[in-house]
Protein backbone atom coordinates (compact mmCIF):
# COMPACT_ATOMS: atom_id res chain seq x y z
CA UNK A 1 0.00 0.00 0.00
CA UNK A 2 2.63 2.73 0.95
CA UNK A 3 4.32 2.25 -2.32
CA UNK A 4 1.04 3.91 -4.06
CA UNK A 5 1.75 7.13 -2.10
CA UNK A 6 3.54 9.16 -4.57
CA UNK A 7 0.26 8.03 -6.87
CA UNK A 8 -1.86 10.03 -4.27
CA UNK A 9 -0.40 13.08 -4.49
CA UNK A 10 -2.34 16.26 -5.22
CA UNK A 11 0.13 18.53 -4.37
CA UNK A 12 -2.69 19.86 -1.65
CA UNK A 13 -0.72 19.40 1.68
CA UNK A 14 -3.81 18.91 3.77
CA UNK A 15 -5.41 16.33 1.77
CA UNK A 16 -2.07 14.79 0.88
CA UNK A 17 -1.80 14.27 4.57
CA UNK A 18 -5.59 12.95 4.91
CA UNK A 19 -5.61 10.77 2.01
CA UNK A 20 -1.78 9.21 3.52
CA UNK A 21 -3.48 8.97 6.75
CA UNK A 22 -6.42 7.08 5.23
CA UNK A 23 -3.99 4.91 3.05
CA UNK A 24 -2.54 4.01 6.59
CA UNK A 25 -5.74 2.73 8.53
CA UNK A 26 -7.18 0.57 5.26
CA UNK A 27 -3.84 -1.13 5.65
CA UNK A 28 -4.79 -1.43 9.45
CA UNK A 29 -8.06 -2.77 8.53
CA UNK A 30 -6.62 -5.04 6.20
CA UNK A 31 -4.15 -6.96 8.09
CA UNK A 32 -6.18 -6.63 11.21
CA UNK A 33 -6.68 -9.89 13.16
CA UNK A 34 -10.61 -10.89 13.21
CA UNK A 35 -10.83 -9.98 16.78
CA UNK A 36 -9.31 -6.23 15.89
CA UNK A 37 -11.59 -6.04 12.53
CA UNK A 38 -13.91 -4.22 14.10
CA UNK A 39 -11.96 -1.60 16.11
CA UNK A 40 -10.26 -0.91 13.16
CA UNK A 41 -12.92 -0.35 10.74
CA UNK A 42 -14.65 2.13 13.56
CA UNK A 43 -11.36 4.18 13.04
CA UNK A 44 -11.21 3.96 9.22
CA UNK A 45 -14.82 5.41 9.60
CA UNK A 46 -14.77 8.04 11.64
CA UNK A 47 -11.35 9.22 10.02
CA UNK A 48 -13.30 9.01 6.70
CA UNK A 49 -16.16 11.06 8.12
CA UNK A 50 -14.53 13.80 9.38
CA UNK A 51 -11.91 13.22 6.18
CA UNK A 52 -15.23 13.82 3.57
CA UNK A 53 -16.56 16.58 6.37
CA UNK A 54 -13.04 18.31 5.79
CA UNK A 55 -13.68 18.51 1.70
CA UNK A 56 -17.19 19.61 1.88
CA UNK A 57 -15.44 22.49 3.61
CA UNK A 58 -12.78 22.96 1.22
CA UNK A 59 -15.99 22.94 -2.10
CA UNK A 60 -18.31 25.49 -0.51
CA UNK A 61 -14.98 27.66 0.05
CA UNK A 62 -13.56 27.30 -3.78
CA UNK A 63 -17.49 26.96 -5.23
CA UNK A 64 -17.28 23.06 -6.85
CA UNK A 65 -20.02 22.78 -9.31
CA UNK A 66 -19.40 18.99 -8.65
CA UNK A 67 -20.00 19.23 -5.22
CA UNK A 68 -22.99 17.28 -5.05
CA UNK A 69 -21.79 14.62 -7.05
CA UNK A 70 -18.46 14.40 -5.31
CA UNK A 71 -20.78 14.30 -2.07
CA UNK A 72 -22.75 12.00 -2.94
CA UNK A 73 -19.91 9.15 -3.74
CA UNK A 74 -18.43 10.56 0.16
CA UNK A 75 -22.28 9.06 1.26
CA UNK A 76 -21.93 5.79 -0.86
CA UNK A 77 -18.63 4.91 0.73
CA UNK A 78 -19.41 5.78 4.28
CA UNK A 79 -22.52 3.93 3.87
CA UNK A 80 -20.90 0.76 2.16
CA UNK A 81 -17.97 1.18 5.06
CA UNK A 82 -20.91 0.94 7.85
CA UNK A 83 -22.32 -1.83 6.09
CA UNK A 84 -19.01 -3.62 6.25
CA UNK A 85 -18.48 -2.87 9.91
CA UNK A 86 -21.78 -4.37 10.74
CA UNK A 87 -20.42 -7.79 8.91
CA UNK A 88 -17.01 -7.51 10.13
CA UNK A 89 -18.40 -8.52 13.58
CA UNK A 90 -20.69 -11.91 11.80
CA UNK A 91 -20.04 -14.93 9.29
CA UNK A 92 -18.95 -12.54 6.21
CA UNK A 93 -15.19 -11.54 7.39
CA UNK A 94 -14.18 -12.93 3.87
CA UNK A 95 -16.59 -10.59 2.06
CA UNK A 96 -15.18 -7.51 4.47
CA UNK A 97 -11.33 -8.55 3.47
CA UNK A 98 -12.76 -8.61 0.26
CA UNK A 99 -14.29 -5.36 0.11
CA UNK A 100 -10.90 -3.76 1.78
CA UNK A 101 -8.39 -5.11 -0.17
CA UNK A 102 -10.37 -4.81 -3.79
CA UNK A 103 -13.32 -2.12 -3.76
CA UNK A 104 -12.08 0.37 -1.55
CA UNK A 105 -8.49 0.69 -3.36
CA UNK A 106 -9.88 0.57 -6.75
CA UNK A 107 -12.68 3.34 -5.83
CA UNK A 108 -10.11 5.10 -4.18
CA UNK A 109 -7.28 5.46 -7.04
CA UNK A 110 -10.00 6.34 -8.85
CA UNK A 111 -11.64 8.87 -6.60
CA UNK A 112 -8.22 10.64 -5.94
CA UNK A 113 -7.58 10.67 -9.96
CA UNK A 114 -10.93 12.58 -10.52
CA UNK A 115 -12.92 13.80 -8.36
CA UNK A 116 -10.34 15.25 -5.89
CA UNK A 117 -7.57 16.08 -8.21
CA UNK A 118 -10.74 18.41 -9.65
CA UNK A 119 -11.16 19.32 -6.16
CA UNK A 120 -7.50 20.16 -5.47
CA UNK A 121 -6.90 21.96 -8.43
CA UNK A 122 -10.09 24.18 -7.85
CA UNK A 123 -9.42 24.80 -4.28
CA UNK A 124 -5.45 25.87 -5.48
CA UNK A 125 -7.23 27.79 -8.40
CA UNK A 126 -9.29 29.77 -5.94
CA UNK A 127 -6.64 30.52 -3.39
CA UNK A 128 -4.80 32.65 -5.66
């Protein structure tokens, strides 16, 4: 996972930092033992939260006319990530690993490619 860092970078310090930081508990969550699943998906959420809560911040400031898109993928992953929590706990630990070491990467290379590096470059845009 840390290998994909220089990937991630927006050249955005603060969500540089945020998006390492999140990089760092999926890799928690990921090699967590099943007894630790659980504590370490309810970091990886609330990090997220407050993560997402951070870049609604950042698009009312710089006026993202893809706010509301962007926002809308922050809801589908915070609800898919509470949906895994709730499993991590049963029978379907495979389908969680499956779900942390597949979906979330892919959506996230993905997410960081467009709509943040959109985000970024708006935000930097508008600062000047």
């Amino acid at each position: 996972m840390s290998n994909q860092l220089n990937f991630l970078q927006l050249n955005q310090p603060e969500m540089d930092a945020t998006h390492r930081e999140f990089m760092e508990l999926l890799a928690c969550a990921q090699q967590a033992a099943e007894e630790a699943l659980p504590r370490c998906l309810d970091h990886l959420i609330e990090h997220t939260r407050l993560h997402f809560e951070r870049e609604s911040v950042m698009m009312r400031a710089c006026g993202l006319s893809s706010q509301e898109e962007h926002e809308s993928e922050h809801r589908r992953i915070l609800a898919d990530l509470g949906r895994m929590r709730a499993r991590a706990g049963g029978s379907r630990i495979v389908f969680v690993r499956a779900y942390l070491s597949e979906a979330i990467p892919d959506w996230f290379r993905t997410h960081l490619a467009t709509m943040d590096a959109e985000l970024a470059a708006k935000y930097r845009q508008a600062a000047m």
